[in-house]
PDB file of N, CA and C in Angstrom:
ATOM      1  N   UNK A   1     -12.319  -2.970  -5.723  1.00  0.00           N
ATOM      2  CA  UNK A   1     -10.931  -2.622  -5.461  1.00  0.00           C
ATOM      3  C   UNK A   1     -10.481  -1.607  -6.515  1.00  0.00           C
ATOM      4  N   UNK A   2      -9.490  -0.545  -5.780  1.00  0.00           N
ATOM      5  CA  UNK A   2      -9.452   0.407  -6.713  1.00  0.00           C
ATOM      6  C   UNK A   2      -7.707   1.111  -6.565  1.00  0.00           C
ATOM      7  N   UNK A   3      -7.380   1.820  -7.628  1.00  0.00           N
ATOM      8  CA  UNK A   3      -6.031   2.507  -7.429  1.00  0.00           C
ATOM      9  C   UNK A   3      -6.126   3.058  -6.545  1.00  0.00           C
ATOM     10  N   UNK A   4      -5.157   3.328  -5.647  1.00  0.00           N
ATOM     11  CA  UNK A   4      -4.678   4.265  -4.331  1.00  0.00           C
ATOM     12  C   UNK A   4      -5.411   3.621  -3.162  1.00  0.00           C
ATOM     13  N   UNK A   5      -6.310   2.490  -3.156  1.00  0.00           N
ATOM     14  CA  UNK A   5      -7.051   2.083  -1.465  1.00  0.00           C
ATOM     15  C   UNK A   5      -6.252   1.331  -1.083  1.00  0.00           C
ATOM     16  N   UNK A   6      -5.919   1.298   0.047  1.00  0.00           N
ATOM     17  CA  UNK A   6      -5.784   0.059   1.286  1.00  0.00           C
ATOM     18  C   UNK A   6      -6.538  -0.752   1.448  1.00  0.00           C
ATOM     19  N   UNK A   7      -5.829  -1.881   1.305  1.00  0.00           N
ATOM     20  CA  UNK A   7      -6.218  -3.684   1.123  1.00  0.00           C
ATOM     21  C   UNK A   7      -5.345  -4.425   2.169  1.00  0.00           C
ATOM     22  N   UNK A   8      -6.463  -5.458   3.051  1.00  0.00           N
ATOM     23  CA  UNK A   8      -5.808  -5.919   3.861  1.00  0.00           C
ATOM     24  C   UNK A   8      -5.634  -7.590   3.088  1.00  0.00           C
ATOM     25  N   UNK A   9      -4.505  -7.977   2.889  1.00  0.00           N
ATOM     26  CA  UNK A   9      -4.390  -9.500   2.769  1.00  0.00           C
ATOM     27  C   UNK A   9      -3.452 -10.120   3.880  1.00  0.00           C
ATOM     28  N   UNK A  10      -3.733 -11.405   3.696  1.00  0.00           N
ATOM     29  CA  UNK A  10      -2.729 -12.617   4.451  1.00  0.00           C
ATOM     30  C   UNK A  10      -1.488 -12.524   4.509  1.00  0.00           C
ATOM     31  N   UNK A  11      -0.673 -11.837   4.153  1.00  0.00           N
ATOM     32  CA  UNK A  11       0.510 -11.624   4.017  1.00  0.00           C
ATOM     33  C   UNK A  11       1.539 -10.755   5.415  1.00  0.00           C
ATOM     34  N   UNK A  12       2.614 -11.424   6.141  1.00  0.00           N
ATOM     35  CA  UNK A  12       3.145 -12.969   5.515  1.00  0.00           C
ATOM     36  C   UNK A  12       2.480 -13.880   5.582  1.00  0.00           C
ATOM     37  N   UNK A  13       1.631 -14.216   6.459  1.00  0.00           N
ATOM     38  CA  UNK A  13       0.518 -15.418   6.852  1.00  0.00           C
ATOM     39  C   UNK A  13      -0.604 -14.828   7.147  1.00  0.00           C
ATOM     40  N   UNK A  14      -1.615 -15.765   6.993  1.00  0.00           N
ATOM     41  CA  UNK A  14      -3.085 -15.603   7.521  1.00  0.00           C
ATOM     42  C   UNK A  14      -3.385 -15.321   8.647  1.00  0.00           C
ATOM     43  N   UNK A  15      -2.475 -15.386   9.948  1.00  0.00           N
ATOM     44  CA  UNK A  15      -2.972 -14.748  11.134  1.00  0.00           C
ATOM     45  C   UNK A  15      -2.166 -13.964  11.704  1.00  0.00           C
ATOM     46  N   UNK A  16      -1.232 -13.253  10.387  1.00  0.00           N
ATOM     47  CA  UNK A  16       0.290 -11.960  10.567  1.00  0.00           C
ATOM     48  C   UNK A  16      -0.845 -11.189   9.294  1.00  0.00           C
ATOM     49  N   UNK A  17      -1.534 -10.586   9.164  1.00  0.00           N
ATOM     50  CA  UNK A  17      -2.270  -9.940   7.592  1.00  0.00           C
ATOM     51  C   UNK A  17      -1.838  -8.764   7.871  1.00  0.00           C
ATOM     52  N   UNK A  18      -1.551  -7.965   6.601  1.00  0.00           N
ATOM     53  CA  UNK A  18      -1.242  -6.381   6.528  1.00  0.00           C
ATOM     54  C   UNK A  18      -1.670  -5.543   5.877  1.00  0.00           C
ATOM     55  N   UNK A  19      -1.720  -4.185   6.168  1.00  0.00           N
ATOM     56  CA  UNK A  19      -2.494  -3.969   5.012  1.00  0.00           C
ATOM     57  C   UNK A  19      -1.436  -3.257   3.897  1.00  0.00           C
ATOM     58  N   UNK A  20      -1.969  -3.161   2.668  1.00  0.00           N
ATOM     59  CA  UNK A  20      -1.469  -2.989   1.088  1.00  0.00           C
ATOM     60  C   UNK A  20      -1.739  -1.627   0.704  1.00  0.00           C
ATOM     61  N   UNK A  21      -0.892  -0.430  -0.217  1.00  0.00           N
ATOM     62  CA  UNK A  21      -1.495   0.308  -0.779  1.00  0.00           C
ATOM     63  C   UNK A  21      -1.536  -0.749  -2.700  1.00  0.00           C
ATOM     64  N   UNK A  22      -2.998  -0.698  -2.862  1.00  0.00           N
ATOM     65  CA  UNK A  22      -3.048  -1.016  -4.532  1.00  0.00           C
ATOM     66  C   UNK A  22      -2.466   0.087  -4.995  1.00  0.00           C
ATOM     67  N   UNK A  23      -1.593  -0.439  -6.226  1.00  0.00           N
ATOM     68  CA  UNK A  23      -1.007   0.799  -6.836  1.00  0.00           C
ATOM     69  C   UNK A  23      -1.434  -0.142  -8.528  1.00  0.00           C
ATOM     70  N   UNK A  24      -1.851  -0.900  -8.911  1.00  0.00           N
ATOM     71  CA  UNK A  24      -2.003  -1.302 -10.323  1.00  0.00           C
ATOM     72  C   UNK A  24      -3.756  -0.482 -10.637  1.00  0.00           C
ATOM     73  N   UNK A  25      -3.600  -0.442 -12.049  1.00  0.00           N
ATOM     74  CA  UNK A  25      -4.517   0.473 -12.583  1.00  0.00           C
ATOM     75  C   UNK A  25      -5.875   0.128 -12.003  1.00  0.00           C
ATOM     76  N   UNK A  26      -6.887   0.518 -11.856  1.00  0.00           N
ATOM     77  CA  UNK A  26      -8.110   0.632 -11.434  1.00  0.00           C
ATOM     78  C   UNK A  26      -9.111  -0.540 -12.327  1.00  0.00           C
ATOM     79  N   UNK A  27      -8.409  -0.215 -13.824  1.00  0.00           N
ATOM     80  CA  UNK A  27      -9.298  -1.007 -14.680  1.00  0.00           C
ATOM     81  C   UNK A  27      -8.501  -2.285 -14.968  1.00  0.00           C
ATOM     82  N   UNK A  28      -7.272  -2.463 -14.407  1.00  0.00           N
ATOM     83  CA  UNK A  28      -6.647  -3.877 -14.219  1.00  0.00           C
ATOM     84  C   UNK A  28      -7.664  -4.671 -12.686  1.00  0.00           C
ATOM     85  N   UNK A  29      -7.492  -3.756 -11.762  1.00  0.00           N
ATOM     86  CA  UNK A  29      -8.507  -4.499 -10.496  1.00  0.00           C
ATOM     87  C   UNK A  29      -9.884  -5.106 -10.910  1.00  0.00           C
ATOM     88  N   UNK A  30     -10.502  -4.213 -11.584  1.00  0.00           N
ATOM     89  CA  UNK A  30     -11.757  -4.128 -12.027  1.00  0.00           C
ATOM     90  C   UNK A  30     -12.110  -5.595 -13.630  1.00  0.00           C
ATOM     91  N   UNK A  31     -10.711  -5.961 -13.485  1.00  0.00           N
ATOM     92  CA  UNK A  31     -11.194  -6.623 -14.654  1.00  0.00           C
ATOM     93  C   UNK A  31     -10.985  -7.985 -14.399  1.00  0.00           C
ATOM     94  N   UNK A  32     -12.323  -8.977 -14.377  1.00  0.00           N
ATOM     95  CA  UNK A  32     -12.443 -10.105 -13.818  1.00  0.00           C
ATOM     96  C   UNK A  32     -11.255 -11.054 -14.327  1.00  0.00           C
ATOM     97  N   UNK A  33     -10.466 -11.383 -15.492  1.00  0.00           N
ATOM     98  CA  UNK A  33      -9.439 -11.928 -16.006  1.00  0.00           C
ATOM     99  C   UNK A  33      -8.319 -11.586 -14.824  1.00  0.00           C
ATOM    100  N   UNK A  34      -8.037 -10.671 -14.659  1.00  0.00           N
ATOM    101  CA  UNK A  34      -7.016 -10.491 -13.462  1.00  0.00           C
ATOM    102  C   UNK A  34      -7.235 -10.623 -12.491  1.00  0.00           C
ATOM    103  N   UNK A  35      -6.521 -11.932 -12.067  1.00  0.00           N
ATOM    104  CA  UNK A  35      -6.143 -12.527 -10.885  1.00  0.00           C
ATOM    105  C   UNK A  35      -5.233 -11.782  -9.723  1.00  0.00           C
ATOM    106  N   UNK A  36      -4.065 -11.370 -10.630  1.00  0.00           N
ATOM    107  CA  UNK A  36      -3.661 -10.757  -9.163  1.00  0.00           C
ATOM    108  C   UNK A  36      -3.662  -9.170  -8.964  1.00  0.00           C
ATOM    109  N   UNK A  37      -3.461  -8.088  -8.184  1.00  0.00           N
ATOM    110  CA  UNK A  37      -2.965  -6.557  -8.278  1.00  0.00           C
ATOM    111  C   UNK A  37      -1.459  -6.594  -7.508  1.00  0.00           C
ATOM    112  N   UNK A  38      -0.793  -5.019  -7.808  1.00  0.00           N
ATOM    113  CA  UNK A  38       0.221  -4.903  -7.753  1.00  0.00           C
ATOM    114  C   UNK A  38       0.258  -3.825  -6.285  1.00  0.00           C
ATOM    115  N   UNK A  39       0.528  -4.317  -5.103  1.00  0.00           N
ATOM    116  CA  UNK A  39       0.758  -3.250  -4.049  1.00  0.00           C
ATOM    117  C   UNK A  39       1.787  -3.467  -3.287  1.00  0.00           C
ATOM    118  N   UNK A  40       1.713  -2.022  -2.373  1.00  0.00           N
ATOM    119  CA  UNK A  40       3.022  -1.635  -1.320  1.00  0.00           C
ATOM    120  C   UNK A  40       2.885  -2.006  -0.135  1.00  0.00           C
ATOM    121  N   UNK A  41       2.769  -2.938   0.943  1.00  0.00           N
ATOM    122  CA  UNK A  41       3.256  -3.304   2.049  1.00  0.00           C
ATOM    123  C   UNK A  41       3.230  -1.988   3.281  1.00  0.00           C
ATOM    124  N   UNK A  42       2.211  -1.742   3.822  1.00  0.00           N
ATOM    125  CA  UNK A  42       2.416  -1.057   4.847  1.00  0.00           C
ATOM    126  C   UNK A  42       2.722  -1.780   6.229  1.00  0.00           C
ATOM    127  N   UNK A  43       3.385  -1.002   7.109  1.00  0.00           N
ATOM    128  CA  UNK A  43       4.072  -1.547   8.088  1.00  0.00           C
ATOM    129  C   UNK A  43       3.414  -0.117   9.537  1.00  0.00           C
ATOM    130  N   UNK A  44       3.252  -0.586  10.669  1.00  0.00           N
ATOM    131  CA  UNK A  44       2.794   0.215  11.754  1.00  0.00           C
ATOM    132  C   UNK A  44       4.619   0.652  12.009  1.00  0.00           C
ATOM    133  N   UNK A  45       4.563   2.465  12.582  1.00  0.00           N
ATOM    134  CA  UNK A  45       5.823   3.292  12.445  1.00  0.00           C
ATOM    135  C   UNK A  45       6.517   2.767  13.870  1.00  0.00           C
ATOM    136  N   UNK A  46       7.735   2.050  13.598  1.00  0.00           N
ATOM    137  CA  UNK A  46       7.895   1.904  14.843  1.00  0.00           C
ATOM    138  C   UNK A  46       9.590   2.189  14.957  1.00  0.00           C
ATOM    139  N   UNK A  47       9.722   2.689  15.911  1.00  0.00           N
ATOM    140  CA  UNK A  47       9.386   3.343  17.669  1.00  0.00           C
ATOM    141  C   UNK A  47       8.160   4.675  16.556  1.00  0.00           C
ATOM    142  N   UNK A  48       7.320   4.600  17.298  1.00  0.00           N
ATOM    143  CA  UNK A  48       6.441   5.485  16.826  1.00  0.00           C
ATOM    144  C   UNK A  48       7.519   7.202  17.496  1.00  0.00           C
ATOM    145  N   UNK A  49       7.294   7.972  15.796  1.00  0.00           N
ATOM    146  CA  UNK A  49       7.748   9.113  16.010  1.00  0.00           C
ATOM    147  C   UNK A  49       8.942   9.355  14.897  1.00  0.00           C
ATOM    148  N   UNK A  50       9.630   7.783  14.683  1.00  0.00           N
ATOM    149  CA  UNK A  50      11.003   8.245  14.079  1.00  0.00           C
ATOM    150  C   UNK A  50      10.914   8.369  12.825  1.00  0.00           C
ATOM    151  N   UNK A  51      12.177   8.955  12.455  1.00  0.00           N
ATOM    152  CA  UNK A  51      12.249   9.524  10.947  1.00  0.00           C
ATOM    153  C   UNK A  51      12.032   8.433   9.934  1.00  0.00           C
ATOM    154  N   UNK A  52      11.672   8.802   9.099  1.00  0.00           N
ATOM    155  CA  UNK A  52      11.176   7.886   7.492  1.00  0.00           C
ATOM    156  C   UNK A  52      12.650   7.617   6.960  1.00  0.00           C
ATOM    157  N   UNK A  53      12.484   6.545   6.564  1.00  0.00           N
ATOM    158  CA  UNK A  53      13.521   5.907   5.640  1.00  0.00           C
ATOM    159  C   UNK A  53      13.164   6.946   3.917  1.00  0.00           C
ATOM    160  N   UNK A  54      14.453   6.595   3.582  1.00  0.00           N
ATOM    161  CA  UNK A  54      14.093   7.058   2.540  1.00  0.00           C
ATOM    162  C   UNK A  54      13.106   6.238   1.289  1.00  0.00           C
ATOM    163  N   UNK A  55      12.695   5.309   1.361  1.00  0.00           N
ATOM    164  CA  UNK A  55      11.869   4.507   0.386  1.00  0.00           C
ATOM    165  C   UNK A  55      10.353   4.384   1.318  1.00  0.00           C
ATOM    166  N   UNK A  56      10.301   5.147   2.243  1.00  0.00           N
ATOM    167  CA  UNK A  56       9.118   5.357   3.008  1.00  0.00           C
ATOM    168  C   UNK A  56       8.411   6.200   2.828  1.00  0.00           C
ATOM    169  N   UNK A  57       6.894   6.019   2.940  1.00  0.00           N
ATOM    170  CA  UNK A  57       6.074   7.000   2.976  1.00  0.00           C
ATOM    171  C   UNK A  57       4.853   7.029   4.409  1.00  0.00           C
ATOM    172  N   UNK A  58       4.609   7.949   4.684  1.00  0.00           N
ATOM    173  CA  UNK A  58       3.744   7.796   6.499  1.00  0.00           C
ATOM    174  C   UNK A  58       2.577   7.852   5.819  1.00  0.00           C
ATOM    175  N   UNK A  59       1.478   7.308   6.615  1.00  0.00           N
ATOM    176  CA  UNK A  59       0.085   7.205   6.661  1.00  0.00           C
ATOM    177  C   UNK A  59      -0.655   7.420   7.745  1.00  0.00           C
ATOM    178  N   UNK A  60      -1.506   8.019   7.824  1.00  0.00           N
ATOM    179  CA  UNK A  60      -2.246   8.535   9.511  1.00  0.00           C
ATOM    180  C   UNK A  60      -3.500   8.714   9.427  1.00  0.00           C
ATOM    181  N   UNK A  61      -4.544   8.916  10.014  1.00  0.00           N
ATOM    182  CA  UNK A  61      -5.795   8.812   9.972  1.00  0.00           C
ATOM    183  C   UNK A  61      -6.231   9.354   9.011  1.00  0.00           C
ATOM    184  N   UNK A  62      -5.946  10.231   7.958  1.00  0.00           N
ATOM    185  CA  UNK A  62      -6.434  11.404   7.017  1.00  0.00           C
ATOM    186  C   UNK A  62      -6.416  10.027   5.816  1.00  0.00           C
ATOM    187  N   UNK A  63      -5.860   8.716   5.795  1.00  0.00           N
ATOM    188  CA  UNK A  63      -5.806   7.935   4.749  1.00  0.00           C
ATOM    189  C   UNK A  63      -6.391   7.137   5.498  1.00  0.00           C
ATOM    190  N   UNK A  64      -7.447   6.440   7.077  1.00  0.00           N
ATOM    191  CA  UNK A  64      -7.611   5.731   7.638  1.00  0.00           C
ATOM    192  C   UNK A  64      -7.323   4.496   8.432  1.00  0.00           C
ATOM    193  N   UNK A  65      -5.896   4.831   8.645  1.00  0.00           N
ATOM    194  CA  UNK A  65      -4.993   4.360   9.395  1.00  0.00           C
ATOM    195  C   UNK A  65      -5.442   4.661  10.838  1.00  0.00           C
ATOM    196  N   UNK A  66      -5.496   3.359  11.654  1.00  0.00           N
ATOM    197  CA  UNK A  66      -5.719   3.859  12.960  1.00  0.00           C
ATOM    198  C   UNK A  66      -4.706   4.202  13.707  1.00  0.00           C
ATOM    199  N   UNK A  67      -3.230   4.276  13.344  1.00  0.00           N
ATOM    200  CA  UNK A  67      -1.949   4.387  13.892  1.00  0.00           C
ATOM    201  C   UNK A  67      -0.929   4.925  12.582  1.00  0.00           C
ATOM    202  N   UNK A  68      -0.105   5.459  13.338  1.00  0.00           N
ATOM    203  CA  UNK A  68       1.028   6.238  12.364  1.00  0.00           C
ATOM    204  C   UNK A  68       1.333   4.826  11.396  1.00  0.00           C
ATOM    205  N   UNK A  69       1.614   4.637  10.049  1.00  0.00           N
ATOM    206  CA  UNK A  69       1.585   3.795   9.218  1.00  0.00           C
ATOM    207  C   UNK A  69       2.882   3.879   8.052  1.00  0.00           C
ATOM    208  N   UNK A  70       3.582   3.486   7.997  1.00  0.00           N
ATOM    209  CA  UNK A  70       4.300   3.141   6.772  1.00  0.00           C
ATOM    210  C   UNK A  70       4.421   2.571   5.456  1.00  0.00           C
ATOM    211  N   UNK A  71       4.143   3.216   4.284  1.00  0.00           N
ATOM    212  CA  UNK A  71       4.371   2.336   3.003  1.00  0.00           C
ATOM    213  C   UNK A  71       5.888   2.307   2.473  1.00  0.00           C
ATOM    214  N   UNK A  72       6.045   1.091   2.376  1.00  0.00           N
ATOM    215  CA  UNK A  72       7.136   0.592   1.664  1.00  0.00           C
ATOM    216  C   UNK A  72       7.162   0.340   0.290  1.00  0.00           C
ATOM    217  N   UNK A  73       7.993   1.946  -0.522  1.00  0.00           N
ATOM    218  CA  UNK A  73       8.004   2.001  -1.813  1.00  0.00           C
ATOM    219  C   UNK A  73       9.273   0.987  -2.421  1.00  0.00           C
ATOM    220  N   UNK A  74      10.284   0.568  -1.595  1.00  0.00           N
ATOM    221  CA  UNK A  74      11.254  -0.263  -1.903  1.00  0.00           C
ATOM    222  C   UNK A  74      11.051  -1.370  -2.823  1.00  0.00           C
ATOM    223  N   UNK A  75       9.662  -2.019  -2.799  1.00  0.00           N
ATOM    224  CA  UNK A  75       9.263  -3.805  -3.341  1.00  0.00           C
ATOM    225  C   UNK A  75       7.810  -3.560  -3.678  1.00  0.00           C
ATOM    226  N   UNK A  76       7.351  -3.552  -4.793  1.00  0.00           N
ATOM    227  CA  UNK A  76       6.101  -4.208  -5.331  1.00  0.00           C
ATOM    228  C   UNK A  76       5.949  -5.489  -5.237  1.00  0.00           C
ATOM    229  N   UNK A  77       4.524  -5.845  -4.331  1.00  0.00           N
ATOM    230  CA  UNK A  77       3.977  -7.713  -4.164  1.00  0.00           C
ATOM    231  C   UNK A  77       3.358  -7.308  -5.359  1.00  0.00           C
ATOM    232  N   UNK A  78       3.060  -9.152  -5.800  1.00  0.00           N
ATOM    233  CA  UNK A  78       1.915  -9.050  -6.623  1.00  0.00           C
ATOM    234  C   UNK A  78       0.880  -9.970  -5.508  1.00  0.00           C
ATOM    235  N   UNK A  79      -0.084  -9.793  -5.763  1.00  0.00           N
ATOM    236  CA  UNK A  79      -1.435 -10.068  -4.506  1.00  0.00           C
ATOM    237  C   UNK A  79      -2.427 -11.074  -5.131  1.00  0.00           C
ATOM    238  N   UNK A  80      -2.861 -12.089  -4.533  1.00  0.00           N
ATOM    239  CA  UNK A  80      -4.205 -12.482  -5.264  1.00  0.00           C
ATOM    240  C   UNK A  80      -5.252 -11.592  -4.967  1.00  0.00           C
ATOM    241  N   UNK A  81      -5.649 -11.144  -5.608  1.00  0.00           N
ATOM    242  CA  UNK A  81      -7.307 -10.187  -5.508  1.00  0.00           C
ATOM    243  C   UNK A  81      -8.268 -11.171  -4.609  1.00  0.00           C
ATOM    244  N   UNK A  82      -8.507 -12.378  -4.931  1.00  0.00           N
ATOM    245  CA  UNK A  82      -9.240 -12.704  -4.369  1.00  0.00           C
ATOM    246  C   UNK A  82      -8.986 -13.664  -2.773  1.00  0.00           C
ATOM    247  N   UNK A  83      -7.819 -12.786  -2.214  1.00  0.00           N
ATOM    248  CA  UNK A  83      -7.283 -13.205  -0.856  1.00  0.00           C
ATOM    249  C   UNK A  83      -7.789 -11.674  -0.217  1.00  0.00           C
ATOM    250  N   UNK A  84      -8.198 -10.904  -0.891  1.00  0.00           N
ATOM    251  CA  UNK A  84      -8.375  -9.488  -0.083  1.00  0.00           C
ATOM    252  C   UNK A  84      -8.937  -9.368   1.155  1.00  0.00           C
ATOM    253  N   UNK A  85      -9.275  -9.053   2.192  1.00  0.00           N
ATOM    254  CA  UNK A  85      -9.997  -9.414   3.458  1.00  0.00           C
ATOM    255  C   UNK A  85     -10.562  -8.346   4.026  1.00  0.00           C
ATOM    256  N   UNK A  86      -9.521  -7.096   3.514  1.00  0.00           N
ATOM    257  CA  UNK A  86     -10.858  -6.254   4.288  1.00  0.00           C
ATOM    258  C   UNK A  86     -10.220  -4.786   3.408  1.00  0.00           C
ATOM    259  N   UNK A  87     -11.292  -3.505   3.432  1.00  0.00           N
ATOM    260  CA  UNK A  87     -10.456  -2.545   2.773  1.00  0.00           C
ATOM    261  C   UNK A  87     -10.760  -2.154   3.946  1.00  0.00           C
ATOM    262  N   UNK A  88      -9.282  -0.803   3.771  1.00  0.00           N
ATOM    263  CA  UNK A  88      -9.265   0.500   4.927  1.00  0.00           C
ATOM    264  C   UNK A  88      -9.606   2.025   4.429  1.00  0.00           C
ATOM    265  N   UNK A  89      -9.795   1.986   2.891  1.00  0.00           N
ATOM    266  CA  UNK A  89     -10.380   3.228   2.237  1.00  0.00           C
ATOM    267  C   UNK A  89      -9.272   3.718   1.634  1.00  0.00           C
ATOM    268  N   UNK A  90      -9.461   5.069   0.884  1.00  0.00           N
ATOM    269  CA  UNK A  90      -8.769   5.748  -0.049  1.00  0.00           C
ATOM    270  C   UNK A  90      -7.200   6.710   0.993  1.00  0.00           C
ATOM    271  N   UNK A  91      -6.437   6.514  -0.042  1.00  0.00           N
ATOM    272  CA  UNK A  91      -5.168   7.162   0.285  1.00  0.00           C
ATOM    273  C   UNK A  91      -5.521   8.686  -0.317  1.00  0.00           C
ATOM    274  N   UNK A  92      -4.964   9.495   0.729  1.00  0.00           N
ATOM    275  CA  UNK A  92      -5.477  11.279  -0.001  1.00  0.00           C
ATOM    276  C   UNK A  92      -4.473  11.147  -1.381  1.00  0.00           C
ATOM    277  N   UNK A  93      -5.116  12.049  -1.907  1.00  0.00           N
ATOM    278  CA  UNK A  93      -4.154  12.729  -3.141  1.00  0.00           C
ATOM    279  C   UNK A  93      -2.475  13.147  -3.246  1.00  0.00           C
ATOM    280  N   UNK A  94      -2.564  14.395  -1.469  1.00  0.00           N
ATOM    281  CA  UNK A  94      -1.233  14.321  -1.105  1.00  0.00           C
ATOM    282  C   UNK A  94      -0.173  13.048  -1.373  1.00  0.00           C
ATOM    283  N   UNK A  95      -0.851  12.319  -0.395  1.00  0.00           N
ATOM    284  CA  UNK A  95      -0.171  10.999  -0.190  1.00  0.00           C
ATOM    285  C   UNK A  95       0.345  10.206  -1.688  1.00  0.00           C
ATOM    286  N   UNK A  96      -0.468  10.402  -2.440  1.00  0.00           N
ATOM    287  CA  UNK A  96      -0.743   9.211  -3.485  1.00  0.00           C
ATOM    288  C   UNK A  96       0.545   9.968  -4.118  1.00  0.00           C
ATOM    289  N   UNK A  97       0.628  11.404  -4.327  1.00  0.00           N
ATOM    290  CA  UNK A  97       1.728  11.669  -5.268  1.00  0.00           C
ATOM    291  C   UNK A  97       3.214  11.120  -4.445  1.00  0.00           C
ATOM    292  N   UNK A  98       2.818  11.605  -3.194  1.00  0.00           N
ATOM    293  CA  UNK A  98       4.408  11.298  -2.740  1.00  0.00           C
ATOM    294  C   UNK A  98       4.489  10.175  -2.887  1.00  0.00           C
ATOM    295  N   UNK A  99       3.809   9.067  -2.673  1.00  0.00           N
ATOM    296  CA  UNK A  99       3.905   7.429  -2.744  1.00  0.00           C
ATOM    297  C   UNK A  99       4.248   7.365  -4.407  1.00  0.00           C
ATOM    298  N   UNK A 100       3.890   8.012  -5.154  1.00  0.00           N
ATOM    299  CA  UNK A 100       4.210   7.907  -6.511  1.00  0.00           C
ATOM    300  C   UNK A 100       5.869   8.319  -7.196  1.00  0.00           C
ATOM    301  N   UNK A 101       6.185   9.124  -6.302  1.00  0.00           N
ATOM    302  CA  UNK A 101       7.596  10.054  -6.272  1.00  0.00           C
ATOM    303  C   UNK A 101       8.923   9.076  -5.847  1.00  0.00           C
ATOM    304  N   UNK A 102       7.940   8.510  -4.508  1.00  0.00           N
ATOM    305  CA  UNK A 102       8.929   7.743  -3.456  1.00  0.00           C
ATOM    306  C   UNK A 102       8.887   6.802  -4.063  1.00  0.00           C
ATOM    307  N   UNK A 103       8.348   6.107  -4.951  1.00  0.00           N
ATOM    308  CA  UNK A 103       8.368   4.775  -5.444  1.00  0.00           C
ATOM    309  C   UNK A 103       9.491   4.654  -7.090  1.00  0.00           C
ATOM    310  N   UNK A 104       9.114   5.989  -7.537  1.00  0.00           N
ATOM    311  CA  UNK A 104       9.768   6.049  -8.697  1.00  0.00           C
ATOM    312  C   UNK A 104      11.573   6.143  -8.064  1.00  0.00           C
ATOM    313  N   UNK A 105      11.603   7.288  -7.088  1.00  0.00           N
ATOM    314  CA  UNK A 105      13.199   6.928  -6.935  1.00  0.00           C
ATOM    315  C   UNK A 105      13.624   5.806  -6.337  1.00  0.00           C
ATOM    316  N   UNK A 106      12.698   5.026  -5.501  1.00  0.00           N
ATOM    317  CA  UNK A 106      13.487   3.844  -4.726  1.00  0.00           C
ATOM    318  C   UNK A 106      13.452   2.793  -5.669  1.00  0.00           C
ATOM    319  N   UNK A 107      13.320   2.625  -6.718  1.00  0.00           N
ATOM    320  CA  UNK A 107      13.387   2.129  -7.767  1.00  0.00           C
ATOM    321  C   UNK A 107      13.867   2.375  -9.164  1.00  0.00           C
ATOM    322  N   UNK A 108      14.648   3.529  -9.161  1.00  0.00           N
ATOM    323  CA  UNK A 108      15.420   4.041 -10.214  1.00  0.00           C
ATOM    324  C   UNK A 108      14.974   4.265 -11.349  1.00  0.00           C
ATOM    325  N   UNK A 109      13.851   5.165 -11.289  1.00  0.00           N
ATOM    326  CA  UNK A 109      12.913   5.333 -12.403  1.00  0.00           C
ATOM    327  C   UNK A 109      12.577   6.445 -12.674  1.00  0.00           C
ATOM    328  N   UNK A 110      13.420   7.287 -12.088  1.00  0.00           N
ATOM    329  CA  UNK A 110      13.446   8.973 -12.593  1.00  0.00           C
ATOM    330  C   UNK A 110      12.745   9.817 -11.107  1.00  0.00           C
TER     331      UNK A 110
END
């Protein structure tokens, strides 16, 4: 598990699972003492087409999304690592900054 991939966990329940962008450091995932990581809640775009909220960011096949995709920069989960269930691969670079941008203002952090 790594910074910027998509992680699918149980969340809200085990047979509702979603998938996560990890946003906690690479060498926090990587380090067996840590139990949990820190990610964003993606959500499928619905009515597919409409405009982004402002604490939103889109995701689409170029990040391996099989459908138009939403991250929700509004709320950091914290996750058990070892509830992870499946990865969906790396978020592009593009993406990662805006998810980095969108997260800092929907959270009042410059």
């Amino acid at each position: 598990m790594k910074q910027w991939e998509v992680w699918k966990f149980p969340y809200p329940s085990a047979d509702r699972p979603h998938w996560f962008v990890v946003i906690s450091p690479s060498a926090w995932c990587d380090n067996a003492n840590s139990q949990v990581i820190n990610g964003l809640l993606c959500t499928t775009l619905r009515p597919p087409g409409r405009a982004l909220k402002s604490h939103e960011v889109r995701l689409d096949s170029a990040d391996g999304m099989a459908w138009d995709t939403v991250v929700k920069c509004s709320h950091v989960h914290e996750l058990p690592k070892d509830k992870a269930v499946e990865r969906c691969g790396p978020v592009t670079p593009p993406r990662q900054r805006e998810i980095a941008r969108t997260l800092r203002t929907s959270l009042g952090l410059g």
